[in-house]
PDB file of N, CA and C in Angstrom:
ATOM      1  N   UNK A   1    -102.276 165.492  72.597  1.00  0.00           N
ATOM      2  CA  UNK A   1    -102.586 164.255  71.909  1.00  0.00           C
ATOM      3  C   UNK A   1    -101.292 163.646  71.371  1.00  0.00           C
ATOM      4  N   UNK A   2    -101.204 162.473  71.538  1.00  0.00           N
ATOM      5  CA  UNK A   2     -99.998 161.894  70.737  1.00  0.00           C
ATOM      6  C   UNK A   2     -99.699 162.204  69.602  1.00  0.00           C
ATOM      7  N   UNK A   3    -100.720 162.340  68.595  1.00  0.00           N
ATOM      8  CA  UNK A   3    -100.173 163.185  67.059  1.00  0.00           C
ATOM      9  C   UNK A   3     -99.448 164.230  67.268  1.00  0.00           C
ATOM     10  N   UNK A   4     -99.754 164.907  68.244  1.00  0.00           N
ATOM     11  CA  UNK A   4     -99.012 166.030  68.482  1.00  0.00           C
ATOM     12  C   UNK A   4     -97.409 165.797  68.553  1.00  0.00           C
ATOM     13  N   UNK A   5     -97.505 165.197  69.600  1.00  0.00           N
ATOM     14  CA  UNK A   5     -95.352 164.647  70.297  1.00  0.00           C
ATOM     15  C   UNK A   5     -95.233 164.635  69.103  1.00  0.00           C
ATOM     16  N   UNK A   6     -95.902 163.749  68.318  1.00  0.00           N
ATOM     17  CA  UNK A   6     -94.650 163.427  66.790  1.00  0.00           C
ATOM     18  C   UNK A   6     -94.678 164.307  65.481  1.00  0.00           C
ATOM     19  N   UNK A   7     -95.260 165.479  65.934  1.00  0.00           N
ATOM     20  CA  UNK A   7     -95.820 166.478  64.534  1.00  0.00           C
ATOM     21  C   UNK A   7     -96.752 166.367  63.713  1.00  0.00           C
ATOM     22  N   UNK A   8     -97.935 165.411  63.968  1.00  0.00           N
ATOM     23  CA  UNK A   8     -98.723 165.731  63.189  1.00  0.00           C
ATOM     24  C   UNK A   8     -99.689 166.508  63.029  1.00  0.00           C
ATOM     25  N   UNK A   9    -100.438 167.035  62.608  1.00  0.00           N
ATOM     26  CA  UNK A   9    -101.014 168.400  62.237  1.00  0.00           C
ATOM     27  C   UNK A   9    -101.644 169.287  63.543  1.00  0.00           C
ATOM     28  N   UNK A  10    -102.329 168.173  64.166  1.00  0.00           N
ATOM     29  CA  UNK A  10    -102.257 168.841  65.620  1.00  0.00           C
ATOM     30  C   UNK A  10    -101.276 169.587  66.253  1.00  0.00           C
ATOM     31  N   UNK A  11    -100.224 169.070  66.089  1.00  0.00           N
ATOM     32  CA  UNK A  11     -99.182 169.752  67.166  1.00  0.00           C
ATOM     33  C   UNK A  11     -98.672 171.023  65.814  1.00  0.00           C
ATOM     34  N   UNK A  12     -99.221 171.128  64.879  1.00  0.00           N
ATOM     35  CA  UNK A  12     -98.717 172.196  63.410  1.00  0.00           C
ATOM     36  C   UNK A  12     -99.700 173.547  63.657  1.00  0.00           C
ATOM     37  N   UNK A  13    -100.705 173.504  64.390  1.00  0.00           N
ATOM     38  CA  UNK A  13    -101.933 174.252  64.442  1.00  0.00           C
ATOM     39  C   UNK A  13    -101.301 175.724  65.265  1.00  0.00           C
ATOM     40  N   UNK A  14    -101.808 176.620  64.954  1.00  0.00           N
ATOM     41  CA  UNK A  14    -101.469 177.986  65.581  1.00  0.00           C
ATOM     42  C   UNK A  14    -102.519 179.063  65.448  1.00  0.00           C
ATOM     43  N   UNK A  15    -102.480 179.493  66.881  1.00  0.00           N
ATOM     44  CA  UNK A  15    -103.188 180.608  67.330  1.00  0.00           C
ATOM     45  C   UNK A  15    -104.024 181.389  65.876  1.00  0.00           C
ATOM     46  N   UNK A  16    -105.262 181.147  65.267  1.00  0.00           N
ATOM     47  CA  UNK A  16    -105.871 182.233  64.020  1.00  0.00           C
ATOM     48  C   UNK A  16    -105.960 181.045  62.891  1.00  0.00           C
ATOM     49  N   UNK A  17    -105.282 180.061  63.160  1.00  0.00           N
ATOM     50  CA  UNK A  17    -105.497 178.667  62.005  1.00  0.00           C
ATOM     51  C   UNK A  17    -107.070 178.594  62.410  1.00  0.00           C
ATOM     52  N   UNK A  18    -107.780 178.432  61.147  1.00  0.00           N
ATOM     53  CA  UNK A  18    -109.486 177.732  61.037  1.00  0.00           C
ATOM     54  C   UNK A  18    -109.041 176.354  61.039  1.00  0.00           C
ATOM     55  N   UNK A  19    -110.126 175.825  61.610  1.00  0.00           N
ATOM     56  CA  UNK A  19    -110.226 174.269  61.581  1.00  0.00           C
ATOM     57  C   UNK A  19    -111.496 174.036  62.077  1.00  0.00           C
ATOM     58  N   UNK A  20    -111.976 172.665  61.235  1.00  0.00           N
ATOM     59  CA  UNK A  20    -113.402 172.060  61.498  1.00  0.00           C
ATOM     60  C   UNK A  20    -113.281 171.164  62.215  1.00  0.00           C
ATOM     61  N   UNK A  21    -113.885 170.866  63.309  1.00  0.00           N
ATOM     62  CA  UNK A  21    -114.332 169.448  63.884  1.00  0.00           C
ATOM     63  C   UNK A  21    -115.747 168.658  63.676  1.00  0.00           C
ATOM     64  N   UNK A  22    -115.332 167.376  63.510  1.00  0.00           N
ATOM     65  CA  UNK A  22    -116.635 166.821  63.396  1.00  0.00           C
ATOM     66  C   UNK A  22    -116.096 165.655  63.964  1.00  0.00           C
ATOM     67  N   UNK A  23    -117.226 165.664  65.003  1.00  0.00           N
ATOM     68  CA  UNK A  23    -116.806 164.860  66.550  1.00  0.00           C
ATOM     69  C   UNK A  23    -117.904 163.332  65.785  1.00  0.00           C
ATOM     70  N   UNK A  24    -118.744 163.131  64.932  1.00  0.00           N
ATOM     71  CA  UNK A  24    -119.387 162.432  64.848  1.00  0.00           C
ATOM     72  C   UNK A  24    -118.298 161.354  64.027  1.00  0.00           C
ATOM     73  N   UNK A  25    -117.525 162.009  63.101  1.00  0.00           N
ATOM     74  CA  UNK A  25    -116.254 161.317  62.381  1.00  0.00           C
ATOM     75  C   UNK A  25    -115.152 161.219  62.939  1.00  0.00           C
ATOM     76  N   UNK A  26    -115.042 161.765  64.204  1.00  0.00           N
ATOM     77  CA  UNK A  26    -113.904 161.538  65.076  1.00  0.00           C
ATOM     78  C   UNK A  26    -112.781 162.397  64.001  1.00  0.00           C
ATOM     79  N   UNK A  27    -113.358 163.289  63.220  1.00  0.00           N
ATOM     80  CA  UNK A  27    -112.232 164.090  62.642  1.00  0.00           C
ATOM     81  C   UNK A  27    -111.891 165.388  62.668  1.00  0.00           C
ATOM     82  N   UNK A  28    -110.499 166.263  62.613  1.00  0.00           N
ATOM     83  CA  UNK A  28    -110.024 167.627  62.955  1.00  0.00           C
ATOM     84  C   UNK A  28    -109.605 168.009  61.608  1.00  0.00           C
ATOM     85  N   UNK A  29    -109.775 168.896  60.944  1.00  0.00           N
ATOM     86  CA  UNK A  29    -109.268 169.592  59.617  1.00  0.00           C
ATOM     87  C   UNK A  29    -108.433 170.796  59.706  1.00  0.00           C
ATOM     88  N   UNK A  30    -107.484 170.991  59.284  1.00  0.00           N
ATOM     89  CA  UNK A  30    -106.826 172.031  59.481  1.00  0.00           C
ATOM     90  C   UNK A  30    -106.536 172.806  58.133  1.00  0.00           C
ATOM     91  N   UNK A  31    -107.671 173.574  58.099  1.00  0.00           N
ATOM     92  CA  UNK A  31    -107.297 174.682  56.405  1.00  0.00           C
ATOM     93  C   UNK A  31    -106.243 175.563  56.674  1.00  0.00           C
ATOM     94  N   UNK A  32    -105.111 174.597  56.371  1.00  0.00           N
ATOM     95  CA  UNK A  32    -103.797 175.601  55.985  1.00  0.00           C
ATOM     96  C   UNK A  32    -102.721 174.569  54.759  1.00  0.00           C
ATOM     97  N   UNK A  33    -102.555 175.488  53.709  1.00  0.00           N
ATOM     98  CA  UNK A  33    -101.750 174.914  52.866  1.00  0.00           C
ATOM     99  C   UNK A  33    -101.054 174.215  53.102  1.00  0.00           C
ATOM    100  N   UNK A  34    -100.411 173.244  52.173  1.00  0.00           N
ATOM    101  CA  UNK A  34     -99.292 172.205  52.150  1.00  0.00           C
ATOM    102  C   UNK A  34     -98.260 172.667  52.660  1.00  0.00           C
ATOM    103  N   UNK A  35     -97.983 173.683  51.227  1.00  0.00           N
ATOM    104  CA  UNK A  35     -96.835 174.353  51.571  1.00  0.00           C
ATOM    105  C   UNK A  35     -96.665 175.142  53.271  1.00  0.00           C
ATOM    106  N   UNK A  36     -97.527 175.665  53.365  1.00  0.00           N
ATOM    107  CA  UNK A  36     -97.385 175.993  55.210  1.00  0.00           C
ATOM    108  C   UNK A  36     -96.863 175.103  56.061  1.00  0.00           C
ATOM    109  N   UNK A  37     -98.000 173.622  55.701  1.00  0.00           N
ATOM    110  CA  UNK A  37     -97.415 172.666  57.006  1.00  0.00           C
ATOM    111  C   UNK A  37     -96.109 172.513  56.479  1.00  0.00           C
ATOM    112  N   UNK A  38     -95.668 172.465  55.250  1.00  0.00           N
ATOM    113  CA  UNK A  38     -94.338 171.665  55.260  1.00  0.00           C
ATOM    114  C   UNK A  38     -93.514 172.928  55.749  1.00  0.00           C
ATOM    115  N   UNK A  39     -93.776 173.924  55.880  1.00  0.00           N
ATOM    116  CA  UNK A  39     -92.383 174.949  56.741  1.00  0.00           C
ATOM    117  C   UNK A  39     -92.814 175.110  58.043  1.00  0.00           C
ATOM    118  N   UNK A  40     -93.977 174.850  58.406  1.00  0.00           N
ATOM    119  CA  UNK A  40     -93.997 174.707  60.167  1.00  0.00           C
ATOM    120  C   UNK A  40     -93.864 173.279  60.568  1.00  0.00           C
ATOM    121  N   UNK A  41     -93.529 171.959  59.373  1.00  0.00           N
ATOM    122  CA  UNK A  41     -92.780 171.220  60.260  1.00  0.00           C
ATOM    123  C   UNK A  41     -91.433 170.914  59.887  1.00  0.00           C
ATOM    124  N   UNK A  42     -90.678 171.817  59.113  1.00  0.00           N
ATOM    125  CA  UNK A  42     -89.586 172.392  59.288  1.00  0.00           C
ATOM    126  C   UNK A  42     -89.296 172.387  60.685  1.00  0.00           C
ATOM    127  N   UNK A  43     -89.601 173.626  60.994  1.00  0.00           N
ATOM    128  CA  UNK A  43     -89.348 174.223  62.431  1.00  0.00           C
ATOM    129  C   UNK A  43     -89.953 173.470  63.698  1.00  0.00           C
ATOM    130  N   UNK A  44     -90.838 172.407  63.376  1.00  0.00           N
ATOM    131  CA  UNK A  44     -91.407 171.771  64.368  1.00  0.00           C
ATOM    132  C   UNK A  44     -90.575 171.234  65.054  1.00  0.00           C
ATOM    133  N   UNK A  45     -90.724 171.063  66.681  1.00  0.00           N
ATOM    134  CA  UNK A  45     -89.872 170.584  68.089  1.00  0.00           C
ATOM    135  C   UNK A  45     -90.471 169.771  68.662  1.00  0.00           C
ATOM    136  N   UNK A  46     -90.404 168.628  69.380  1.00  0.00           N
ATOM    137  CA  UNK A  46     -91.378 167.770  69.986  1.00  0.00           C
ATOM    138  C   UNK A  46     -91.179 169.122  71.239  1.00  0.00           C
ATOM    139  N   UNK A  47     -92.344 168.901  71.858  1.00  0.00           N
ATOM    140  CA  UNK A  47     -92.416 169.620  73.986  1.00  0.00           C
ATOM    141  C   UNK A  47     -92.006 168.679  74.645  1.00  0.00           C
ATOM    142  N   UNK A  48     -90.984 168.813  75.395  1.00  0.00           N
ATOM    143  CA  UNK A  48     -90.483 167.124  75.876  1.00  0.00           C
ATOM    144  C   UNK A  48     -91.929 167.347  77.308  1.00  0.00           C
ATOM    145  N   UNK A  49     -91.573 166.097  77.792  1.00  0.00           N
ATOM    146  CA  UNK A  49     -92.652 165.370  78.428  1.00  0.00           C
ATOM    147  C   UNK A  49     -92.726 166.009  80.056  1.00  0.00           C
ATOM    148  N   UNK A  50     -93.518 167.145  80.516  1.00  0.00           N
ATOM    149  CA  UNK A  50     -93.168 167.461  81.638  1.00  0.00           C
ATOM    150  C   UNK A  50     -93.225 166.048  82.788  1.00  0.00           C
ATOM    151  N   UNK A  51     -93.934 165.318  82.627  1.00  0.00           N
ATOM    152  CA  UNK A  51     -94.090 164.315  83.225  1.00  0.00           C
ATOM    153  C   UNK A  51     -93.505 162.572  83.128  1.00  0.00           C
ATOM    154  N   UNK A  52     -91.738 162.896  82.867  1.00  0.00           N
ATOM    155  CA  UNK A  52     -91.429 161.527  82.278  1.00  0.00           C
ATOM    156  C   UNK A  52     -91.649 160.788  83.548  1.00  0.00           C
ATOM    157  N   UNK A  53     -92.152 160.525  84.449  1.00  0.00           N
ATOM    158  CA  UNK A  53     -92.312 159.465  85.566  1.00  0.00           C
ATOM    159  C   UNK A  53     -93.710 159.672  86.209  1.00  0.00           C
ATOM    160  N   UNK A  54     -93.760 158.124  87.163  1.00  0.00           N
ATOM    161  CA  UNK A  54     -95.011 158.642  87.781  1.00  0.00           C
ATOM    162  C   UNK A  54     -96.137 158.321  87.269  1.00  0.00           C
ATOM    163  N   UNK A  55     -97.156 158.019  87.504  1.00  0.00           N
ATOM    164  CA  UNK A  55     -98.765 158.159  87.004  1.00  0.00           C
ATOM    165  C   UNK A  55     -98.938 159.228  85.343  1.00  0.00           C
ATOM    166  N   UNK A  56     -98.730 160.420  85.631  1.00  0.00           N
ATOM    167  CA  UNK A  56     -98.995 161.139  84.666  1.00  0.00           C
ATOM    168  C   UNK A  56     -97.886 160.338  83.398  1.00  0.00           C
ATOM    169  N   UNK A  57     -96.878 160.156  83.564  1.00  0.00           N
ATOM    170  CA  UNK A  57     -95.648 159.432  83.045  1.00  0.00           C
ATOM    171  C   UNK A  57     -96.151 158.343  81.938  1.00  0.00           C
ATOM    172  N   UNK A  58     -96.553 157.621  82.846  1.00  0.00           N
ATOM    173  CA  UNK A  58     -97.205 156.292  82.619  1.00  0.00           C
ATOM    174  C   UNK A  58     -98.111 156.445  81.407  1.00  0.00           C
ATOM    175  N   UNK A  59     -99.052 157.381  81.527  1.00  0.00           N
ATOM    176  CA  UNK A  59    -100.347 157.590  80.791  1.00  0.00           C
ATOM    177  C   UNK A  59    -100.061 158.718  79.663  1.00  0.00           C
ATOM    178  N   UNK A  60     -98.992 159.517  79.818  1.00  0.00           N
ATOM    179  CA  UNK A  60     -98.127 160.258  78.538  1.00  0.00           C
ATOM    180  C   UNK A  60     -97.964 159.042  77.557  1.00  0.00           C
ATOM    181  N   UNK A  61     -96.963 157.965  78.088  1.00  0.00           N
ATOM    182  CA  UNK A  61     -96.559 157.223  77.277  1.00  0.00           C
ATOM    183  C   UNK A  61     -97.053 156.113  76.570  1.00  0.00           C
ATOM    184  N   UNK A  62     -98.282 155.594  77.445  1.00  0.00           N
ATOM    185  CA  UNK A  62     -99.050 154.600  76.621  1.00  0.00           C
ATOM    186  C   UNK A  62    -100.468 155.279  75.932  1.00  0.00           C
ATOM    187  N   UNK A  63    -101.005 156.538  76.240  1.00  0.00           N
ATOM    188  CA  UNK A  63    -102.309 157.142  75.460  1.00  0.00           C
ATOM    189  C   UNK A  63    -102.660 156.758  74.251  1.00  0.00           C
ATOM    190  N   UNK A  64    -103.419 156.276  73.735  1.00  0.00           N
ATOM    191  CA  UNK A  64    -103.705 156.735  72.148  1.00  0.00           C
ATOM    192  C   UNK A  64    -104.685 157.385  72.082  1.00  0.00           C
ATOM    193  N   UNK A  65    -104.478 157.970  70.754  1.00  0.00           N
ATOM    194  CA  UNK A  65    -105.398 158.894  70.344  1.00  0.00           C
ATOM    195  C   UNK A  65    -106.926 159.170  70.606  1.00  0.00           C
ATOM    196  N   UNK A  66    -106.604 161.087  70.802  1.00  0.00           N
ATOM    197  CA  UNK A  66    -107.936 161.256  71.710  1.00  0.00           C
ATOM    198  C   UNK A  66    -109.331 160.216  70.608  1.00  0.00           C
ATOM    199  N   UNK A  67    -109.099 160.760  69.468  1.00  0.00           N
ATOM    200  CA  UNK A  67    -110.326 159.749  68.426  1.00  0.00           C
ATOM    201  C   UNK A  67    -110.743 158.512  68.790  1.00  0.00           C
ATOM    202  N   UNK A  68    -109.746 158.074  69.520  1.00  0.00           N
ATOM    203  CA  UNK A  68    -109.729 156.750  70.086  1.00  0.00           C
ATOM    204  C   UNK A  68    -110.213 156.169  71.361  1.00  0.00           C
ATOM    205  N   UNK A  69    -110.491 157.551  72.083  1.00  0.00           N
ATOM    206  CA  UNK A  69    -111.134 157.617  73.328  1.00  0.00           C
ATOM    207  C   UNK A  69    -109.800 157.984  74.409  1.00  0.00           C
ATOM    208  N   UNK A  70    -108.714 157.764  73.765  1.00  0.00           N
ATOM    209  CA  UNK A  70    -107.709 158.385  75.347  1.00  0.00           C
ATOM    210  C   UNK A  70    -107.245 157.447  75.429  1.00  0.00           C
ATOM    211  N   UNK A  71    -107.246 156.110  75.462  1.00  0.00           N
ATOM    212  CA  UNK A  71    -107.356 155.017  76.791  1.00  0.00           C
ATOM    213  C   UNK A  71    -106.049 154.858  76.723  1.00  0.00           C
ATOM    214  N   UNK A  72    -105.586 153.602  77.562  1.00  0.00           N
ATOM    215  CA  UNK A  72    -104.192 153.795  77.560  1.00  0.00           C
ATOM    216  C   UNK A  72    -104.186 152.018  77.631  1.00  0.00           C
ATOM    217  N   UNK A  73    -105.087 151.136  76.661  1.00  0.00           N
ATOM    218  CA  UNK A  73    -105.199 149.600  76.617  1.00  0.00           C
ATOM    219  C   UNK A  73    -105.481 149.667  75.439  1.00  0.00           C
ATOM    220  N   UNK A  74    -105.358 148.679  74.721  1.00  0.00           N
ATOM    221  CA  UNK A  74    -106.617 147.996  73.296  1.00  0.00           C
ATOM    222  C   UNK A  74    -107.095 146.767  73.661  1.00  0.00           C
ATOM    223  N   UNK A  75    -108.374 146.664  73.523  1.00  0.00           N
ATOM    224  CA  UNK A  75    -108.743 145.361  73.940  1.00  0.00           C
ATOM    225  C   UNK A  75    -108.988 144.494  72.486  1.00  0.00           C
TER     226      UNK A  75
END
């Protein structure tokens, strides 16, 4: 998800983290302290883009958010 590339809590999440979804609010919760996220995004790295070209390329770079449906337009 794009929150992710740029660190937001999505891309902070790790293997044994609890988290709630509620798909009806289009929302993800992540029960882990402040203090946690702020030292895992310390250390946080973007994943560079296996796909900078190309179709997949294309749709890396314009996506928005899955909450948003994916799409890669706003109408």
């Amino acid at each position: 998800a794009p929150e992710a590339q740029v660190g937001g809590p999505i891309g902070l999440i790790k293997n044994g983290d609890k988290i709630t979804i509620d798909g009806k609010m289009k929302k993800l919760d992540l029960h882990v302290g402040g203090g946690e996220l702020k030292k895992r995004r310390k250390s946080w790295k973007p994943i560079p883009n296996p796909f900078p070209k190309g179709v997949l390329g294309k749709y890396a770079h314009l996506v928005s958010s899955a909450s948003e449906g994916a799409v890669t337009d706003e109408f």
